[in-house]
Protein backbone atom coordinates (compact mmCIF):
# COMPACT_ATOMS: atom_id res chain seq x y z
CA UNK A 1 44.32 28.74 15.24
CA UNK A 2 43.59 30.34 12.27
CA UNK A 3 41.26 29.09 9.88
CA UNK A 4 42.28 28.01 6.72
CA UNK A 5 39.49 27.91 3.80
CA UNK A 6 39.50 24.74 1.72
CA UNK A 7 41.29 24.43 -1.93
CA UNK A 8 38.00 24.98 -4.44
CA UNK A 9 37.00 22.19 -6.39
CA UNK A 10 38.44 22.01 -9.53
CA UNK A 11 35.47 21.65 -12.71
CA UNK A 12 36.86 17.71 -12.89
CA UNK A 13 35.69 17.44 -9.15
CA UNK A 14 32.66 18.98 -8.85
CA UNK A 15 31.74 17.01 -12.35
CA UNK A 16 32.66 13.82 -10.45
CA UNK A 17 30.10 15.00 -7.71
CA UNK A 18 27.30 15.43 -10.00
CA UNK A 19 24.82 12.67 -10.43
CA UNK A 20 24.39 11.16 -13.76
CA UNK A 21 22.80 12.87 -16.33
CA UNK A 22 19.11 11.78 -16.05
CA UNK A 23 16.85 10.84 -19.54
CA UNK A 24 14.33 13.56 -20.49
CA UNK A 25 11.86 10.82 -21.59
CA UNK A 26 10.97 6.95 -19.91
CA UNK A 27 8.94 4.75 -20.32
CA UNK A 28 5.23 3.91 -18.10
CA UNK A 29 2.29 2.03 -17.95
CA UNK A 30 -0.41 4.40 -18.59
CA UNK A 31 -4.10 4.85 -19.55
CA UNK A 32 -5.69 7.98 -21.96
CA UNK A 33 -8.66 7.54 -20.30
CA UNK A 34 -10.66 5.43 -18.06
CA UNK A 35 -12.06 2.05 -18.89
CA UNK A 36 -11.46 -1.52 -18.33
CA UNK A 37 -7.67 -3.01 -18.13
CA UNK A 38 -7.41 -3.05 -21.44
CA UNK A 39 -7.01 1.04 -21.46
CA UNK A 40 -3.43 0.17 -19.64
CA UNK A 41 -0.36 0.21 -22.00
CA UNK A 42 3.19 1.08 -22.34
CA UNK A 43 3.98 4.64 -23.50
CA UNK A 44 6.83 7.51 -23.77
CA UNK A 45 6.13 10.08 -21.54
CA UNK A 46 8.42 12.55 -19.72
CA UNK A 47 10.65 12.66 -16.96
CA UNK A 48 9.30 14.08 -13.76
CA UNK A 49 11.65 17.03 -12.00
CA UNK A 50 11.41 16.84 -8.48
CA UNK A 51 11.06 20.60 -6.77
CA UNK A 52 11.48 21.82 -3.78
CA UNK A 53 11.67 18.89 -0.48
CA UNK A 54 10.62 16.01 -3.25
CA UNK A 55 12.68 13.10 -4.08
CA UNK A 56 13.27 11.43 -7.57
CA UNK A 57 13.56 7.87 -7.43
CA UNK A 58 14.12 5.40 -9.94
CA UNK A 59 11.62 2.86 -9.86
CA UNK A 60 12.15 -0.73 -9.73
CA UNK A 61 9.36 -2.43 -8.77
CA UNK A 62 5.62 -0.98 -7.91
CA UNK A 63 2.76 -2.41 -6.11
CA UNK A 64 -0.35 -3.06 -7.63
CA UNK A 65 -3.28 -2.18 -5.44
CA UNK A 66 -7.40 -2.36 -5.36
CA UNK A 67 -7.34 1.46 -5.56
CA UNK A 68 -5.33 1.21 -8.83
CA UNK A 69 -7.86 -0.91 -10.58
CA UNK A 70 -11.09 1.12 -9.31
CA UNK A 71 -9.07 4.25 -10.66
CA UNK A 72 -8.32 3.04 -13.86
CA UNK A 73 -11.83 2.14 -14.14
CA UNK A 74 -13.71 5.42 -13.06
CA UNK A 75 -14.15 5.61 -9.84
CA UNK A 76 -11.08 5.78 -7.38
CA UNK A 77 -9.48 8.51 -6.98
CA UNK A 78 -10.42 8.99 -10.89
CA UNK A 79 -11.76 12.45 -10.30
CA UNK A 80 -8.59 13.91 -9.29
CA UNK A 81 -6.21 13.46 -12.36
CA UNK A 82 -5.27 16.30 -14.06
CA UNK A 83 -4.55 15.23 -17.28
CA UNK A 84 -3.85 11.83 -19.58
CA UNK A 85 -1.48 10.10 -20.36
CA UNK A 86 -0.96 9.51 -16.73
CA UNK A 87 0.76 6.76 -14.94
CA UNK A 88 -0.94 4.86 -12.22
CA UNK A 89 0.01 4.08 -9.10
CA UNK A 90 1.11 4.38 -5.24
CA UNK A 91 3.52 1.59 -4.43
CA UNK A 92 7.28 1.62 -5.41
CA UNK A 93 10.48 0.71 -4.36
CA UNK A 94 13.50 2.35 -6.31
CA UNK A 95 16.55 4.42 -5.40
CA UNK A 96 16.65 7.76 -5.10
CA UNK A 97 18.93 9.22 -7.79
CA UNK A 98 17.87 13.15 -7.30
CA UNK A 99 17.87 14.70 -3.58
CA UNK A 100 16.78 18.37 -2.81
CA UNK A 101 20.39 18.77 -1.15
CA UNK A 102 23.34 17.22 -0.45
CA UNK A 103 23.29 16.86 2.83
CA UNK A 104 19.10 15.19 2.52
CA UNK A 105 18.57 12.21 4.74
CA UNK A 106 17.62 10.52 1.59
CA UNK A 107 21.05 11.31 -0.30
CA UNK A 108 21.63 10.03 -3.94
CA UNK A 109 22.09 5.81 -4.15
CA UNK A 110 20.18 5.21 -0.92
CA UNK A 111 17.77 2.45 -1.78
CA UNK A 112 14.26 3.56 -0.35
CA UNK A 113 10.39 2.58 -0.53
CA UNK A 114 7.04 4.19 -0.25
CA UNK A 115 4.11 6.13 -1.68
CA UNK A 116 3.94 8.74 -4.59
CA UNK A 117 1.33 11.42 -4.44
CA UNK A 118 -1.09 10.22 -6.87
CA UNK A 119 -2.88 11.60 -8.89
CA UNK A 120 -1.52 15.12 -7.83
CA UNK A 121 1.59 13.70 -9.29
CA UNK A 122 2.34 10.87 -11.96
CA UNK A 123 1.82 7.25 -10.40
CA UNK A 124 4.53 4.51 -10.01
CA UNK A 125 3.71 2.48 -13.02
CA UNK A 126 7.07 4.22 -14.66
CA UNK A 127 11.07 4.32 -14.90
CA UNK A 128 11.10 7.30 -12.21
CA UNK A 129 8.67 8.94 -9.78
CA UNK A 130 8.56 12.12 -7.99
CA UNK A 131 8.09 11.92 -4.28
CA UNK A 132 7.45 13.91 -0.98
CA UNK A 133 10.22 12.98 1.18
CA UNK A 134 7.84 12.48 4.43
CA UNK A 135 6.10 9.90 2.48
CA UNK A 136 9.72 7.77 2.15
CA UNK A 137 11.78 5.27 3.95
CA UNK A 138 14.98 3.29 3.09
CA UNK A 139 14.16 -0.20 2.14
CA UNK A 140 14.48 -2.96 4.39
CA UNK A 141 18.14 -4.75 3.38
CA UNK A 142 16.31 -8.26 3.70
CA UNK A 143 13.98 -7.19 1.44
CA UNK A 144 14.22 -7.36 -2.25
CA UNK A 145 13.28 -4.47 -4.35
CA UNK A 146 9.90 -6.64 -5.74
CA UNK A 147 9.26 -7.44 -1.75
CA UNK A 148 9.27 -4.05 -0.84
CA UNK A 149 6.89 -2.63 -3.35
CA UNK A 150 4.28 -4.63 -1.78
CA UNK A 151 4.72 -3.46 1.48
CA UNK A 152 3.70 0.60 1.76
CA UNK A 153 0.00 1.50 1.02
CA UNK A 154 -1.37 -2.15 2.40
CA UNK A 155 0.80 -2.14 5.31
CA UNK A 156 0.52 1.54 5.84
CA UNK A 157 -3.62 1.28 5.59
CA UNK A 158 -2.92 -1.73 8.05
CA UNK A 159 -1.37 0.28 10.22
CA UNK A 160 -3.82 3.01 10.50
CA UNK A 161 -6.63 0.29 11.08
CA UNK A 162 -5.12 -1.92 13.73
CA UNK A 163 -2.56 0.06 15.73
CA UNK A 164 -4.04 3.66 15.26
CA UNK A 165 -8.19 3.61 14.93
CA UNK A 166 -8.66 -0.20 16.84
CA UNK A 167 -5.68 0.02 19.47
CA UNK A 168 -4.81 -3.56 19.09
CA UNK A 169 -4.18 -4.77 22.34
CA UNK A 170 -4.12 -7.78 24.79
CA UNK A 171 -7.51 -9.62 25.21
CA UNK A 172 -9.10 -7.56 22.27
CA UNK A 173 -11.18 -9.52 19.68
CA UNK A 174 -10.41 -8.45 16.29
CA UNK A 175 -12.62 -9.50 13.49
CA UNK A 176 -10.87 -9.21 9.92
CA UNK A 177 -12.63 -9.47 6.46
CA UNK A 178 -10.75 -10.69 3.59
CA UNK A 179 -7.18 -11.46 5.43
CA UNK A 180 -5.57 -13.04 3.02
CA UNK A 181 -5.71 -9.65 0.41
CA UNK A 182 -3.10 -6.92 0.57
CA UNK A 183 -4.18 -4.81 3.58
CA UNK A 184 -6.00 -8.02 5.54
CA UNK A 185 -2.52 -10.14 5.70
CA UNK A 186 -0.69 -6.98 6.99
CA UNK A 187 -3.98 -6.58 9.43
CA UNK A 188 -3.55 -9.77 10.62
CA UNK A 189 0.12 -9.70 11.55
CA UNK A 190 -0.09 -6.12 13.05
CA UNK A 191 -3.37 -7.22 15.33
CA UNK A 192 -1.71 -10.73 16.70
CA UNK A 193 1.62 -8.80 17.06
CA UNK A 194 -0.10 -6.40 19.67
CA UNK A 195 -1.54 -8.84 21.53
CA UNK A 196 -5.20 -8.90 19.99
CA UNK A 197 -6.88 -12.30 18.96
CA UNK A 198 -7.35 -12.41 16.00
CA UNK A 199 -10.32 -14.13 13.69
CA UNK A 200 -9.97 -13.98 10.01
CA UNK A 201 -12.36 -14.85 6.95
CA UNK A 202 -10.86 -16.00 3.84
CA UNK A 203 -10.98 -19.05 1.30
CA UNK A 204 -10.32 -22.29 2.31
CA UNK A 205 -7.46 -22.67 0.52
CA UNK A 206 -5.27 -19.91 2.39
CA UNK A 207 -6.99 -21.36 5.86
CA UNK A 208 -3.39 -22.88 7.19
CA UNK A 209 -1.79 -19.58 5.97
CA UNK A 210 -3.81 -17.43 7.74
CA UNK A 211 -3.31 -19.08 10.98
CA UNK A 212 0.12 -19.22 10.07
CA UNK A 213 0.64 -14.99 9.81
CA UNK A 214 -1.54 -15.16 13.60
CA UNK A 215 -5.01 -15.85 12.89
CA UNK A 216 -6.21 -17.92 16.09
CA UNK A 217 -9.45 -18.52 14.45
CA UNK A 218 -10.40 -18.26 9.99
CA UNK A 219 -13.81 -18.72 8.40
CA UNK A 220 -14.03 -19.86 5.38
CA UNK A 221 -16.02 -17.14 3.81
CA UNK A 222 -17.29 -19.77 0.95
CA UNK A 223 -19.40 -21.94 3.08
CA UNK A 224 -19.67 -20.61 7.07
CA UNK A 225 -21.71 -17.44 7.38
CA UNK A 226 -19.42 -15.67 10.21
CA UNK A 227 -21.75 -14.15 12.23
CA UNK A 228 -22.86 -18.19 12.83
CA UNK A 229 -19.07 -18.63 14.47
CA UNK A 230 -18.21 -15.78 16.63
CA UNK A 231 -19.93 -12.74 18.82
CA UNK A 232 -18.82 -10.02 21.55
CA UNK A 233 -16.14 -8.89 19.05
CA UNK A 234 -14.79 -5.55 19.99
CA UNK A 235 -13.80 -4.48 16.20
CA UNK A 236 -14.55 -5.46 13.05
CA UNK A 237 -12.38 -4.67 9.99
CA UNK A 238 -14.19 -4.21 7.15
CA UNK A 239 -12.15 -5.00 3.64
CA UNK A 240 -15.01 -5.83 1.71
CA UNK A 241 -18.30 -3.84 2.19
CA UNK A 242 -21.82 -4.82 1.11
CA UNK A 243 -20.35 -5.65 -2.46
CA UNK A 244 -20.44 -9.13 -1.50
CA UNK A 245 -23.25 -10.81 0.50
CA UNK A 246 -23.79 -8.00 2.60
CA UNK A 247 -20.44 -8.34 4.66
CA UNK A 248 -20.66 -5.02 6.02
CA UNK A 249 -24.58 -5.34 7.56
CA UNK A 250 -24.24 -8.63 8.65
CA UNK A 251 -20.84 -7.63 10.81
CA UNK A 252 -22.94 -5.46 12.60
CA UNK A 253 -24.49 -8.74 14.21
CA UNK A 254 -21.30 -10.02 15.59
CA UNK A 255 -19.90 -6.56 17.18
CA UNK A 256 -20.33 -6.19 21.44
CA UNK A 257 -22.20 -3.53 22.27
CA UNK A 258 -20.29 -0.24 21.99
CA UNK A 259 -18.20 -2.10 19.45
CA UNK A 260 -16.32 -0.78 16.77
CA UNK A 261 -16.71 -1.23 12.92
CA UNK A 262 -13.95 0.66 10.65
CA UNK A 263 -15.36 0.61 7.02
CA UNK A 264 -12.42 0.53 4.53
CA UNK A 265 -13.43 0.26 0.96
CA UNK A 266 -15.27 3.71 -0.32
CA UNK A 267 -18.50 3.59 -1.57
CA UNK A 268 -18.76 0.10 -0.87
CA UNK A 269 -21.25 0.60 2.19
CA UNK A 270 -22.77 4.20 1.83
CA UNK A 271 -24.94 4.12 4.74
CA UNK A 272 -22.90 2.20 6.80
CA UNK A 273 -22.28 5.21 9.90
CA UNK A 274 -26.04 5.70 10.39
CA UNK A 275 -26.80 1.90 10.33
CA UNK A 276 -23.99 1.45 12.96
CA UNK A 277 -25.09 4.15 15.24
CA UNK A 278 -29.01 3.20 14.85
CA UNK A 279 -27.95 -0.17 16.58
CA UNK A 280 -25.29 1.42 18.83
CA UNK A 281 -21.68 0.84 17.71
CA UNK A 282 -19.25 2.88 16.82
CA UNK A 283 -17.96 3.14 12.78
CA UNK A 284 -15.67 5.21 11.14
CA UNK A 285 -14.36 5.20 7.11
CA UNK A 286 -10.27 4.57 6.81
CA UNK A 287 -8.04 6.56 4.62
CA UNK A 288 -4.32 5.84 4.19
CA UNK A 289 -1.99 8.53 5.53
CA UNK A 290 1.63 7.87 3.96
CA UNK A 291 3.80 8.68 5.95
CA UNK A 292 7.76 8.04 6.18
CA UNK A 293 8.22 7.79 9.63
CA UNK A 294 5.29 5.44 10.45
CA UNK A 295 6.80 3.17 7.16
CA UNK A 296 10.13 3.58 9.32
CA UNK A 297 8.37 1.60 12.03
CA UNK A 298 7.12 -1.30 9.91
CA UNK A 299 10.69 -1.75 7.83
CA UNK A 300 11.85 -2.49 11.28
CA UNK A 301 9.41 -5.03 12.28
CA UNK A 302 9.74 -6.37 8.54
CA UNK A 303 13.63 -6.71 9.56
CA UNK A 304 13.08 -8.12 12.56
CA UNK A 305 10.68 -10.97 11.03
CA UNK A 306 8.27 -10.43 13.10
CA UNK A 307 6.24 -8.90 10.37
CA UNK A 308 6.04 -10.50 6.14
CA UNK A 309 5.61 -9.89 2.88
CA UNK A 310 3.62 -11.87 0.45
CA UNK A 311 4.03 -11.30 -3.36
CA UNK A 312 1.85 -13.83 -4.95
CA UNK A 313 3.06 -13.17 -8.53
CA UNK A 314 5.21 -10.35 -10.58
CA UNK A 315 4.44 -9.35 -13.63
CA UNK A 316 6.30 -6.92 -15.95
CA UNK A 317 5.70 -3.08 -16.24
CA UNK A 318 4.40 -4.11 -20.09
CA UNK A 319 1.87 -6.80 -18.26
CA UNK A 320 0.21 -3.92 -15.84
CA UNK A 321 -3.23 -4.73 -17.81
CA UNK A 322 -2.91 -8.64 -16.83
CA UNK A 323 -1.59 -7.54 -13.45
CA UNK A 324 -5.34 -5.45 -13.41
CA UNK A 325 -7.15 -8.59 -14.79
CA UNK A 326 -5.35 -10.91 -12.25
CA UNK A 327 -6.45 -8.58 -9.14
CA UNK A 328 -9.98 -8.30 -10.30
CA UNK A 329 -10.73 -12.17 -10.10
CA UNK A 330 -10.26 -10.96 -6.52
CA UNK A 331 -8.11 -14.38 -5.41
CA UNK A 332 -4.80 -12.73 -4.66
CA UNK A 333 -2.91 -13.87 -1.72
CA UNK A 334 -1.04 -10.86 -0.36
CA UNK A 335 0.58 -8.74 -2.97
CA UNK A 336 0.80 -8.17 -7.03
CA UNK A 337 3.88 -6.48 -8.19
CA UNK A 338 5.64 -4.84 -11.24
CA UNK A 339 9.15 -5.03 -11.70
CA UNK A 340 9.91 -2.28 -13.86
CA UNK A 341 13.83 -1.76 -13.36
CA UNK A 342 16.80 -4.42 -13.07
CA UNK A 343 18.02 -3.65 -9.51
């Protein structure tokens, strides 16, 4: 059989196979420089172009995370941005509207979540983001777009922390700091999913919750001192540090010996490895690694219901300064979110 080569496209068809012409300017919440929320307003800035494996997506909704606000402030990952204006931001949930090649697993129109690269790149407080296509997934279709954009760097940094670095498992005795936040109600649900039980501390107010996402046992963090409640616990995961009441050194009294205490927030314990091995437990520090296929794993789960969301309020991309004010009273259940796009 001889092969026959395919009529070319005429210029209508391959202009019908183009993707819409994409704006050379949007619009972002940015800051010129670091300070308090206040430095966080809307602004014109250009267009990101995607090169080489990354993905352009158009946002619709971003996260709004701890590590946002300590950026924006100073500290963060602060140290690391090239240049202002720049957008902040790691969350997002969009659809991808520019693909490195046709035949991408992310093609043009597929509706997708997960982390940018900032500060290397611009953040996700705008109209479009450039991303490394390891560091996507396609959205959950029981998730909205507002849903999803609360889900990748907590549940991701949950991830790491329960499954990877504690290896939640049956019988283990997982102690959680500050479960109701971003991270700790992702923690929660990951650790009683594998098996592990599970004791949480949080306000009284999101006690019922708590035990609701899997906690078999919460401590309300406002009037029990934890380390009165429970011992022999074979991990502690540490969300707040020594920023409040000592958290981090008085968790060291409640760990079994050999135990394991994973320190999350940075800087917010600086000697905490040497005071953990002096008394003979184990500690490590926690970054977030974001990757696609691990994001993959937890859209399922979120699919399956096994595994929620929680977006305690939504704000617009023009509100990202009250959306910084908001998280800093430090009472957020779950999630804050931008919606920056219609869907």
């Amino acid at each position: 059989m001889r092969f026959r080569p395919q009529r070319p496209e005429s210029p209508s068809d391959v202009a019908l196979a183009q993707p819409p012409a994409l704006p050379s300017t949007m619009s972002a919440a940015v800051i010129d420089r670091t300070g308090d929320a206040a430095e966080l307003h809307l602004a014109t800035i250009d267009t990101p172009a995607p090169i080489l494996s990354e993905v352009l997506v158009r946002v619709v909704a971003a996260g709004v995370n701890p590590i946002d606000a300590k950026t924006r402030s100073g500290s963060g990952v602060s140290g690391a941005i090239g240049s202002f204006p720049t957008a902040l931001g790691f969350d997002f949930s969009g659809v991808v509207v520019k693909s490195p090649y046709e035949a991408h697993a992310f093609p043009v129109g597929t509706e997708v979540f997960g982390m940018a690269g900032f500060p290397r790149t611009g953040g996700t407080y705008a109209e479009y983001v450039t991303v490394p296509s390891l560091s996507l997934a396609r959205k959950p279709a029981s998730l909205s777009h507002v849903e999803a954009a609360g889900v990748p760097l907590a549940a991701l940094t949950a991830w790491g922390l329960v499954v990877e670095t504690a290896l939640a498992h049956e019988g283990q005795r997982i102690l959680i700091h500050a479960g109701s936040g971003g991270v700790g109600h992702f923690a929660v649900q990951f650790a009683s999913y594998f098996g592990a039980q599970v004791i949480a501390t949080g306000s009284a107010r999101n006690a019922d919750w708590l035990r609701e996402l899997g906690a078999r046992t919460v401590i309300d963090h406002a009037t029990e001192r934890f380390e009165d409640q429970v011992s022999d616990v074979d991990v502690v995961i540490d969300l707040v540090g020594n920023v409040m009441d000592d958290t981090g050194t008085r968790s060291l009294r409640v760990l079994r010996p050999g135990g394991l205490l994973i320190e999350v927030p940075t800087g917010a314990w600086p000697g905490f490895h040497e005071a953990a091995t002096a008394e003979g437990f184990r500690a490590t520090s926690f970054k977030v690694v974001p990757d696609g296929g691990t994001l993959a794993t937890v859209a399922r789960l979120l699919e399956s219901g096994a595994v929620q969301v929680y977006v305690d309020r939504v704000f617009g991309l023009d509100e990202a300064a009250d959306a910084h004010r908001e998280l800093e009273r430090g009472h957020t259940r779950g999630k804050l979110v931008l919606r920056v796009s219609d869907d």
